[in-house]
Protein backbone atom coordinates (compact mmCIF):
# COMPACT_ATOMS: atom_id res chain seq x y z
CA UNK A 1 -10.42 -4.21 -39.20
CA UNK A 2 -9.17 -1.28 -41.74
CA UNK A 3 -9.58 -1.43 -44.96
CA UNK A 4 -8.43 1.23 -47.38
CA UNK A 5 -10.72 3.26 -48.78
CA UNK A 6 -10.75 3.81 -53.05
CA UNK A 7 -12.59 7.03 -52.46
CA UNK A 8 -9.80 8.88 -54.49
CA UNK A 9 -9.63 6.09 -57.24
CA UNK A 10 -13.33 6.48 -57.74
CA UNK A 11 -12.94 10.07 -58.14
CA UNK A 12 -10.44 9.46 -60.38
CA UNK A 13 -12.34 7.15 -62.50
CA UNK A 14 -15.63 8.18 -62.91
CA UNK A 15 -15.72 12.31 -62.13
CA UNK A 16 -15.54 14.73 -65.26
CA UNK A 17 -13.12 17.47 -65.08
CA UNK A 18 -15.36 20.91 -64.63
CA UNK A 19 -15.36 23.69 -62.43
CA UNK A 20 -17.69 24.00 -59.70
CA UNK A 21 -18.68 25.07 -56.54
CA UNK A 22 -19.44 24.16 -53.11
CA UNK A 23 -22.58 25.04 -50.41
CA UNK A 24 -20.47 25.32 -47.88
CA UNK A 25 -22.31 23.20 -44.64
CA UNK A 26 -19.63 22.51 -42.40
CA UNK A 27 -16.79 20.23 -42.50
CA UNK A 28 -18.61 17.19 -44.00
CA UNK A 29 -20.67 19.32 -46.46
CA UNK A 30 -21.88 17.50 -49.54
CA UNK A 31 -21.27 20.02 -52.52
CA UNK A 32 -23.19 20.70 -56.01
CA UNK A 33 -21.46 20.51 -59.46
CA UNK A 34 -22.34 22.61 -62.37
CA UNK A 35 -24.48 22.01 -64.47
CA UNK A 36 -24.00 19.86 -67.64
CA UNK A 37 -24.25 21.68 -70.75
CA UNK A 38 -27.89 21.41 -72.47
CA UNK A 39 -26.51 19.14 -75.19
CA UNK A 40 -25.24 16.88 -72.84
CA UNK A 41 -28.34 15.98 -70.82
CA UNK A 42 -26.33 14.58 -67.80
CA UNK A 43 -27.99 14.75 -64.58
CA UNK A 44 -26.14 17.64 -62.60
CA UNK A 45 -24.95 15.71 -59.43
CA UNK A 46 -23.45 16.71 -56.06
CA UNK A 47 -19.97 16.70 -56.13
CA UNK A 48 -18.03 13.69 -54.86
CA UNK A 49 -20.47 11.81 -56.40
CA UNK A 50 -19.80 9.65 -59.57
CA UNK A 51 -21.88 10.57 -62.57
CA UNK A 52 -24.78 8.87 -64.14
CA UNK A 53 -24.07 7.27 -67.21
CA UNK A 54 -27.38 7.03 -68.45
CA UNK A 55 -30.21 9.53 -67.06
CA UNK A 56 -32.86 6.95 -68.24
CA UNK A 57 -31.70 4.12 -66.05
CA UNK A 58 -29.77 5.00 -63.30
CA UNK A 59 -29.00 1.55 -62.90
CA UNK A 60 -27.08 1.20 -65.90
CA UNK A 61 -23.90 -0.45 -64.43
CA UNK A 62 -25.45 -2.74 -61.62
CA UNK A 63 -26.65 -4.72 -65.04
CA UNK A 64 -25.56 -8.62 -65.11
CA UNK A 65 -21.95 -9.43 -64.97
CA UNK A 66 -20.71 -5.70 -64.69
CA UNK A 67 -18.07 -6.45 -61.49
CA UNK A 68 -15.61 -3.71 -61.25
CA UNK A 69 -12.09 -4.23 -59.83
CA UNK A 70 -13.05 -3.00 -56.55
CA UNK A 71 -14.80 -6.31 -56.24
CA UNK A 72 -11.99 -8.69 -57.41
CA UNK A 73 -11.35 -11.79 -55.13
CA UNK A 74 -14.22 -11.29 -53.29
CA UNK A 75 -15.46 -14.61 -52.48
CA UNK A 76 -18.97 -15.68 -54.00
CA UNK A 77 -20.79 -15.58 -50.92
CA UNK A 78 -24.36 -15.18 -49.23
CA UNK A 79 -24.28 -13.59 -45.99
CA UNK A 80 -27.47 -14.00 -43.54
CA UNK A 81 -27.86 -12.08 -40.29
CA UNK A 82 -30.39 -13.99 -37.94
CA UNK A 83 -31.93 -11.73 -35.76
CA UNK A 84 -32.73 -14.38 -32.93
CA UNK A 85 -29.38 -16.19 -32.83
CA UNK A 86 -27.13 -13.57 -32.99
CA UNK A 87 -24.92 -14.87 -35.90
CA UNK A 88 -24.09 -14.52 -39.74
CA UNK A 89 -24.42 -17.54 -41.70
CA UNK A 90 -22.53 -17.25 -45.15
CA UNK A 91 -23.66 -19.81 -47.90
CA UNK A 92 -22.11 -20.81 -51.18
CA UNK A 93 -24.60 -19.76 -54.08
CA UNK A 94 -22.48 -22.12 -56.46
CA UNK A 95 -23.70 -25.40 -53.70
CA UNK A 96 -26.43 -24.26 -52.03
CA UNK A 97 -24.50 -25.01 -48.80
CA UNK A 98 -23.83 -23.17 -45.73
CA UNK A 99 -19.79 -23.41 -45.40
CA UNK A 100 -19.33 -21.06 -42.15
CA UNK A 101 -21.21 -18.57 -39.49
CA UNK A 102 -19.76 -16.73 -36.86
CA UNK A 103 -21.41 -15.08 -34.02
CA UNK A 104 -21.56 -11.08 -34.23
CA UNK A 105 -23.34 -8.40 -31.90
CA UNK A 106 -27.10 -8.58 -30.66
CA UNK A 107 -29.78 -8.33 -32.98
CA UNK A 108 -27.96 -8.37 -36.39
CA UNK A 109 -30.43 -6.72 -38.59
CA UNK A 110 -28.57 -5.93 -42.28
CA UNK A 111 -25.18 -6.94 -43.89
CA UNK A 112 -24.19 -3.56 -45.35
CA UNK A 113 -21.70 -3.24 -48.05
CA UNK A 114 -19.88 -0.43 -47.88
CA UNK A 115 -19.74 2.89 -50.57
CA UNK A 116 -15.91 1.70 -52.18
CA UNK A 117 -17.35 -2.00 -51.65
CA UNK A 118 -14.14 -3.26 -49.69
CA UNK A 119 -15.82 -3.83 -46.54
CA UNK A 120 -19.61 -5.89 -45.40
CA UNK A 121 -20.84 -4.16 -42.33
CA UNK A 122 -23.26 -6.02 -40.19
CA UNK A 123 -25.91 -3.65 -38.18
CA UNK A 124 -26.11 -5.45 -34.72
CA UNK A 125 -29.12 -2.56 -33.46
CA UNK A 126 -29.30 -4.61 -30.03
CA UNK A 127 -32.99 -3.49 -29.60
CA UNK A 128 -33.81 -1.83 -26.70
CA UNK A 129 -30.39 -1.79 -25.24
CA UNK A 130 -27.68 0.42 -25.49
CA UNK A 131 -25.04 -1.71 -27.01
CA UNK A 132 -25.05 -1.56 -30.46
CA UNK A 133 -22.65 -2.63 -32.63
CA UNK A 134 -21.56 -2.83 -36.27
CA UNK A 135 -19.09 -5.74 -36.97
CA UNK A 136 -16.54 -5.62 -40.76
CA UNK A 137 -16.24 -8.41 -42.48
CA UNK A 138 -13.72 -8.75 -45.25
CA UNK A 139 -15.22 -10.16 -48.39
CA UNK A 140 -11.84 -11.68 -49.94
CA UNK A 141 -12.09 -14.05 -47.00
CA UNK A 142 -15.57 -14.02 -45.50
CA UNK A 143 -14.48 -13.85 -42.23
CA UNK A 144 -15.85 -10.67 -39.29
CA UNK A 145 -13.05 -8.39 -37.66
CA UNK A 146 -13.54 -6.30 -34.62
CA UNK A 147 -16.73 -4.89 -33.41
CA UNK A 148 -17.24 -1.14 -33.53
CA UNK A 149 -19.68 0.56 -30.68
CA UNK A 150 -22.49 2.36 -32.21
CA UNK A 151 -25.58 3.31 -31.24
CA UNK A 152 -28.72 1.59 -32.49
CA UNK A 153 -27.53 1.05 -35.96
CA UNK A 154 -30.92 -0.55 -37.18
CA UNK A 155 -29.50 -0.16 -40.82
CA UNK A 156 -26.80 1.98 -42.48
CA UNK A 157 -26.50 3.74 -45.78
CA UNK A 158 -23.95 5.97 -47.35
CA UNK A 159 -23.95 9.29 -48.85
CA UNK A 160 -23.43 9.53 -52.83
CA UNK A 161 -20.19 11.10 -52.55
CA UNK A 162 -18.71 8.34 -50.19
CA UNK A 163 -17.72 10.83 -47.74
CA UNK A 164 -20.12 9.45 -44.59
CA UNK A 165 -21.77 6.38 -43.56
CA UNK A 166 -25.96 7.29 -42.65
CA UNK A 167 -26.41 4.79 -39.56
CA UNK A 168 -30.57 4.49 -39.24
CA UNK A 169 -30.69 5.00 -35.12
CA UNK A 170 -34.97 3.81 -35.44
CA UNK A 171 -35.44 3.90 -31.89
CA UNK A 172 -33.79 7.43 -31.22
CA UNK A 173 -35.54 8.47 -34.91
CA UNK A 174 -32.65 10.30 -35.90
CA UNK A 175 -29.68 10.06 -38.67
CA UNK A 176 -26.09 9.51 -37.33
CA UNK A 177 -23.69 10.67 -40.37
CA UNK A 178 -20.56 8.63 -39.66
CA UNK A 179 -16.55 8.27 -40.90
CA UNK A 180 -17.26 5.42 -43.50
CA UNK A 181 -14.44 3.72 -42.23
CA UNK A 182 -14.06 4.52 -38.71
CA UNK A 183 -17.79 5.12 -37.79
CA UNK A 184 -17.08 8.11 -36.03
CA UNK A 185 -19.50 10.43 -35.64
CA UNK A 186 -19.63 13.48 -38.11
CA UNK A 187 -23.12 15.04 -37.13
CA UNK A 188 -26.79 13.76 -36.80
CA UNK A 189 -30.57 14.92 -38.57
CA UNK A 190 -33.03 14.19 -36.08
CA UNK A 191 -36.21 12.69 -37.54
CA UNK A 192 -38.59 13.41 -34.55
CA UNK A 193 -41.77 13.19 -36.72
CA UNK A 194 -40.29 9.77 -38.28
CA UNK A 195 -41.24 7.06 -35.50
CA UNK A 196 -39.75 3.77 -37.24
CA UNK A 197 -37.10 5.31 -39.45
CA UNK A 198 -35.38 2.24 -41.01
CA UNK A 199 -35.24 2.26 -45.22
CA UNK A 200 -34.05 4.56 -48.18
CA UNK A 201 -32.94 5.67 -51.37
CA UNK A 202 -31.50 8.54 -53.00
CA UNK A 203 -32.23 11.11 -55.59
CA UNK A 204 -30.81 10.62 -58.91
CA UNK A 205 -28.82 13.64 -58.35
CA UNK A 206 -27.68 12.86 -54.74
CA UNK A 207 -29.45 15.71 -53.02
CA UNK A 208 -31.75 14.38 -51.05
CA UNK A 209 -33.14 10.94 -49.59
CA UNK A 210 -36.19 9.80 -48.65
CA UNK A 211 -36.79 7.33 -45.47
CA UNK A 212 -39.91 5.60 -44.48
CA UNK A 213 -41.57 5.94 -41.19
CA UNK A 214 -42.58 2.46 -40.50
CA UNK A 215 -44.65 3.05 -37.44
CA UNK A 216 -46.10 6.58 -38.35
CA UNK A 217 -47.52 5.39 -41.96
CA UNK A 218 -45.59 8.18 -43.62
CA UNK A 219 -42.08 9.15 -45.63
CA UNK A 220 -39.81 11.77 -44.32
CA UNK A 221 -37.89 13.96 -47.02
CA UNK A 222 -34.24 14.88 -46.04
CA UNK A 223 -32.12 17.47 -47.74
CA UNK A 224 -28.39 15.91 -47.49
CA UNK A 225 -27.00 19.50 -48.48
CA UNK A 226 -28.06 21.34 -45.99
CA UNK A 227 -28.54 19.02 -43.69
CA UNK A 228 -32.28 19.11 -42.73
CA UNK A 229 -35.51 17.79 -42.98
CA UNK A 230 -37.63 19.06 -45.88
CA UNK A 231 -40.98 17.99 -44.98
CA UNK A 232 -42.99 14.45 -44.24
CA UNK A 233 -45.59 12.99 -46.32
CA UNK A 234 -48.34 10.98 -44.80
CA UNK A 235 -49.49 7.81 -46.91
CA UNK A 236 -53.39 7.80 -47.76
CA UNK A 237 -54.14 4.27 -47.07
CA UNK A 238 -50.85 3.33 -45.62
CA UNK A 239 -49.68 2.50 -42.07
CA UNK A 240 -46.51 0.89 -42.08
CA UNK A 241 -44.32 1.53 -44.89
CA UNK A 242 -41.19 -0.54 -45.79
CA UNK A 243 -38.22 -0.57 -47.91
CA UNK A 244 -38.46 2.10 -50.75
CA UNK A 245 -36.57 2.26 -54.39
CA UNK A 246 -35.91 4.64 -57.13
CA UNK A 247 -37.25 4.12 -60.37
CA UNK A 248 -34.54 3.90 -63.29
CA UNK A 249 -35.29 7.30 -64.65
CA UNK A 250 -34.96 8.71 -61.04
CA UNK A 251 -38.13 10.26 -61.21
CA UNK A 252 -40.46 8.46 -58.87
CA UNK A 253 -39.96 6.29 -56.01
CA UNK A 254 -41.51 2.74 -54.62
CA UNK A 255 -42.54 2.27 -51.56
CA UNK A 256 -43.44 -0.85 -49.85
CA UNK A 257 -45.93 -0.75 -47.59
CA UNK A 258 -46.88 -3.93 -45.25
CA UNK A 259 -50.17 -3.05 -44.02
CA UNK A 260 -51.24 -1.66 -47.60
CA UNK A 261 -50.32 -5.20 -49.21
CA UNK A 262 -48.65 -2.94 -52.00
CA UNK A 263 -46.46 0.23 -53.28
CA UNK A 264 -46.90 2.85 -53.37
CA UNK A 265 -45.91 5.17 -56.01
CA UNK A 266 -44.64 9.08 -54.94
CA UNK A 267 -43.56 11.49 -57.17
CA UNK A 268 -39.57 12.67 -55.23
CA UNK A 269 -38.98 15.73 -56.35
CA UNK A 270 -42.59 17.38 -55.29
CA UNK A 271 -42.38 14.47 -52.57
CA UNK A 272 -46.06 13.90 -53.73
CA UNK A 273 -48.22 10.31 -53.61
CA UNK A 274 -49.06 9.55 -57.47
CA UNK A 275 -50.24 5.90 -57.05
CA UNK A 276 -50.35 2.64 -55.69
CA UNK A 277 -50.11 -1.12 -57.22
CA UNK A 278 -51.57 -4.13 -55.38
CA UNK A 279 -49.35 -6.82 -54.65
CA UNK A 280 -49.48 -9.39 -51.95
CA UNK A 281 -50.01 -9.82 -48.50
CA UNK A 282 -46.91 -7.80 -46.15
CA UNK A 283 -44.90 -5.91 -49.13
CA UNK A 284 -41.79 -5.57 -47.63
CA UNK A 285 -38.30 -5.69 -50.04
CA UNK A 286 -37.71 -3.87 -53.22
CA UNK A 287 -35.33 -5.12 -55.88
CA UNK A 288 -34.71 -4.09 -59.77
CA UNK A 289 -33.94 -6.64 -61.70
CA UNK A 290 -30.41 -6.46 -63.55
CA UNK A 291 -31.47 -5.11 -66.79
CA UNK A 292 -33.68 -2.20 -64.64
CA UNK A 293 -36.69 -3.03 -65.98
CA UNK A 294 -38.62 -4.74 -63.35
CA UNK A 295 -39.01 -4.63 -59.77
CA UNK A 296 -39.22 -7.75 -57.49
CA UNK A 297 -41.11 -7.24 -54.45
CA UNK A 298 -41.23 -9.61 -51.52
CA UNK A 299 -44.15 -9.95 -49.95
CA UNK A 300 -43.83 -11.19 -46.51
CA UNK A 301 -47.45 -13.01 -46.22
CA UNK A 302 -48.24 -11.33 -42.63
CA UNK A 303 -49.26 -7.33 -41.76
CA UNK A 304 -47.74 -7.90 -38.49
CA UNK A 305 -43.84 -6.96 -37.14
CA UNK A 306 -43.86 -10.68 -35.77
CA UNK A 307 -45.90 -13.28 -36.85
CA UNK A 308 -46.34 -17.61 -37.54
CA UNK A 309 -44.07 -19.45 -40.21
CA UNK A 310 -46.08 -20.50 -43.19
CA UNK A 311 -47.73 -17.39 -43.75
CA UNK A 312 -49.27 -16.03 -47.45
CA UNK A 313 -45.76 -15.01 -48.45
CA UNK A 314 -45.37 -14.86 -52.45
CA UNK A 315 -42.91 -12.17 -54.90
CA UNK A 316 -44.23 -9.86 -56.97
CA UNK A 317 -42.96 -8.78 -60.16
CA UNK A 318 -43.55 -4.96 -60.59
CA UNK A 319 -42.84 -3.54 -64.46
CA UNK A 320 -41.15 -0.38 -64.00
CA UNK A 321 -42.49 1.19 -67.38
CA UNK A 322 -46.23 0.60 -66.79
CA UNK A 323 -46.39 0.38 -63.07
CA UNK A 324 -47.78 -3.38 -63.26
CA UNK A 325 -47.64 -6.63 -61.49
CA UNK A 326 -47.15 -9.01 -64.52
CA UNK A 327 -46.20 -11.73 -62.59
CA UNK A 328 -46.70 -13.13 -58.91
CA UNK A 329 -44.77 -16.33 -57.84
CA UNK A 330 -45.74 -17.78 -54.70
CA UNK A 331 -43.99 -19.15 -51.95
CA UNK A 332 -44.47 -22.92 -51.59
CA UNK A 333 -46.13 -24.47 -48.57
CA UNK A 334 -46.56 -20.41 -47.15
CA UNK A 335 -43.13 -18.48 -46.27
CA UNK A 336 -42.27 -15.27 -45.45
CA UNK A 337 -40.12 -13.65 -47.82
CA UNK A 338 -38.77 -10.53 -46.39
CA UNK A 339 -34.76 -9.08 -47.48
CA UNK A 340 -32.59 -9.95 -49.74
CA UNK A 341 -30.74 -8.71 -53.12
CA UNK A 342 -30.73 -10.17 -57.16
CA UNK A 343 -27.26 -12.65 -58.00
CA UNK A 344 -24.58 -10.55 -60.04
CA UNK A 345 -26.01 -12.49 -62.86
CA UNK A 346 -29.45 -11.02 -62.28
CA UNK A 347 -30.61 -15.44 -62.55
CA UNK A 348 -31.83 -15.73 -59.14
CA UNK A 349 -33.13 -13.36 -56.10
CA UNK A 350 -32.31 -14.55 -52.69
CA UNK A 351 -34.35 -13.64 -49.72
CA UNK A 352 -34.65 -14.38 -45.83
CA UNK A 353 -37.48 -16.09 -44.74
CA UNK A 354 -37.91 -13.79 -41.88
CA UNK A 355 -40.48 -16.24 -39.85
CA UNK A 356 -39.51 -19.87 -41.10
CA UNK A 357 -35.68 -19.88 -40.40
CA UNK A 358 -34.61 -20.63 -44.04
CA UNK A 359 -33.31 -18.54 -47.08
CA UNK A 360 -35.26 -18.62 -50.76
CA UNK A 361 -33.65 -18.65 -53.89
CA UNK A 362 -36.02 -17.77 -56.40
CA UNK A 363 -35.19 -18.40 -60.67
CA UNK A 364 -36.15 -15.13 -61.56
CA UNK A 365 -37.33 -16.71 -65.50
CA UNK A 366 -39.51 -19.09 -63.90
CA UNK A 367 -40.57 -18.32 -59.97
CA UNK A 368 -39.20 -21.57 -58.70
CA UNK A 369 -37.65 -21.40 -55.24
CA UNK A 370 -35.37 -23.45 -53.23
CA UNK A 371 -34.54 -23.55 -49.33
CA UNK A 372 -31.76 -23.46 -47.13
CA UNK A 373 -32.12 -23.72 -43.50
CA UNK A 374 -30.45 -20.98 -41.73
CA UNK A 375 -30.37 -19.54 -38.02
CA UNK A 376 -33.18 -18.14 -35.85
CA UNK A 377 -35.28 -15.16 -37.78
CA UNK A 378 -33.25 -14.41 -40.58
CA UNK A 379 -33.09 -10.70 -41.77
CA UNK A 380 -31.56 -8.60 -44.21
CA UNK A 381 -29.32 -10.72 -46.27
CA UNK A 382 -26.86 -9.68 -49.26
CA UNK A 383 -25.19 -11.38 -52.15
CA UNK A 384 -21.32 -10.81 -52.59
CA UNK A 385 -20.19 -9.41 -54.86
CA UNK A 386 -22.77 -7.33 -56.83
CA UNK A 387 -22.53 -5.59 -60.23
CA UNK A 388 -22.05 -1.37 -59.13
CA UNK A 389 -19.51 1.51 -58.93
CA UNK A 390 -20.24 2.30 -55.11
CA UNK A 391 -22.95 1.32 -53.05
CA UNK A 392 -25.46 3.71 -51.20
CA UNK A 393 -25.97 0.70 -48.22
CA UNK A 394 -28.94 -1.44 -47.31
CA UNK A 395 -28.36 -5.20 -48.66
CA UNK A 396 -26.83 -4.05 -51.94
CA UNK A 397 -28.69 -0.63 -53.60
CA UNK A 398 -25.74 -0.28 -55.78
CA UNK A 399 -24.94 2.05 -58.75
């Protein structure tokens, strides 16, 4: 299925006019702006990418109800990958019902919307084979289009500057940079020191990322400039790190960690540990809140990769300003909360229940959760359409 990209339109809308330069790195190179003017106090980003409105909360515009046109028509769906059975289900948020599912590729992991937001990509990683796939679905009708080949996309993210999709190859630990649209293969970053490679985020400025190393207990620094790895970092009491997420002023970043039962706090830039908060048992997902000031984290109530239904699953409610749980809801009956992403009104979070077959949606004012049975080990679920200029890939970590 194509879809055209509004890579240009985006430029259009949202890029200053300024001179600049470019590192040159090849063909695909990612280049560097100049520098705002002192008065300014705008973050100096990579070109391509669109500017930060506000360098004290970088996510300014994924706040409630901000939609941009990109997103018009785009049905008001849920879309859940189960692992096990091989298919999407897609549920209306407005009923609480599942309307459709389709069958995709083996082992769908993630439902990936894409940089310009036109297109859902679901990461079919088909573990421990060789036939991979990622399959398009079009959100103005919620239906899948052909499946691309790919190797072992266990997730997929996006440069800032739109110009390649980052597919997470975890069992070959290495970064293939693809065509956004076509998924051809640009170039790859091997990760050889990175066993587990599956989450990340992005610098405020768009220079580098950070992915965690889920079966080496560490983080692995990546300079998307010039194209290499800048060093790993090793996590003092951790062991098997998770999903990870800026904070609004884009100065440290949050790391889940499963075995830990917490996050870890790690200063990017000097790619430093700083701190760590105690949450609940399995921290696994990361999610601000729609105003940016909180962090939701899903704990998924086991330390293990695979584990029983009914576990100690709960949410925990970080504060991003003082680095504190203020609140902890738990799950009901045990539950394994696991992926997800906040509704475009920022009123409820959804998550998989990775072990219990069934999706949670959680009022985020008071903790309460409801369930909808879904397929076999549901995964990394995303709400359509989210608040967000472009998206940077996971289950929504829009901007």
């Amino acid at each position: 299925m194509k879809r055209k990209s509004i890579f240009a339109a985006c430029l259009c809308s949202f890029l200053p006019v300024a001179a600049g330069f470019v590192w040159a790195v090849g063909p695909y190179a990612i280049g560097a702006a100049v520098a705002a003017t002192p008065e300014s106090g705008a973050i100096e980003t990579v070109s391509g990418m669109p500017p930060v409105p506000d360098r004290t909360n970088l996510y300014s515009e994924t706040a409630a109800g901000r939609l941009t046109p990109a997103t018009a028509g785009a049905l008001a769906r849920v879309y859940v990958p189960n692992r096990r059975s091989n298919d999407v289900y897609v549920i209306d948020p407005a009923t609480l019902k599942v309307v459709d599912k389709f069958a995709v590729g083996i082992n769908p992991q993630h439902v990936v919307p894409s940089w310009d937001l036109k297109t859902l990509w679901v990461t079919n990683n088909a573990e421990g084979r060789t036939d991979g796939t990622l399959t398009p679905i079009d959100p103005m009708t919620g239906k899948p289009g052909k499946d691309i080949p790919v190797d072992d996309p266990y997730n997929m993210y996006f440069t800032p500057d739109g110009k390649s999709a980052i597919v997470v190859a975890e069992a070959r630990r290495r970064l293939d940079f693809r065509d956004p649209q076509t998924m051809a293969l640009h170039y790859s970053i091997a990760v050889p020191d990175c066993k587990g490679v599956n989450h990340a985020d992005f610098s405020i400025d768009g220079r580098y990322a950070i992915f965690t190393c889920e079966f080496q207990g560490s983080l692995a620094k990546v300079d998307l400039v010039n194209r290499r790895v800048l060093g790993y970092l090793k996590l003092s009491r951790g062991g098997m790190p998770q999903d990870i997420r800026i904070s609004p002023d884009g100065k440290l970043f949050f790391v889940a960690d499963m075995r830990a039962d917490g996050v870890f706090v790690i200063d990017g830039d000097k790619f430093a540990e700083i701190g760590f908060i105690k949450t609940g048992v399995g921290a696994h997902g990361l999610y601000p809140s729609r105003d940016g000031t909180k962090l939701y984290v899903a704990n998924r109530g086991s330390n293990k990769v695979y584990a029983a239904p009914g576990g100690k699953g709960s949410v925990s409610v970080i504060d991003f300003a003082t680095r504190q749980v203020v609140t902890t809801w738990s799950i009901p009956d045990g539950g394994s909360p696991d992926m997800g992403n906040v509704s475009a009104d920022g009123q409820t979070l959804w998550l998989s229940a990775r072990f219990d077959d069934v999706v949670y949606v959680i009022d985020t004012s008071t903790g309460g959760v409801k369930k909808i049975r879904v397929g076999r080990e549901p995964h990394g679920l995303t709400v359509w359409p989210q608040p967000g200029r472009y998206s940077l890939g996971h289950t929504g970590n829009l901007r």
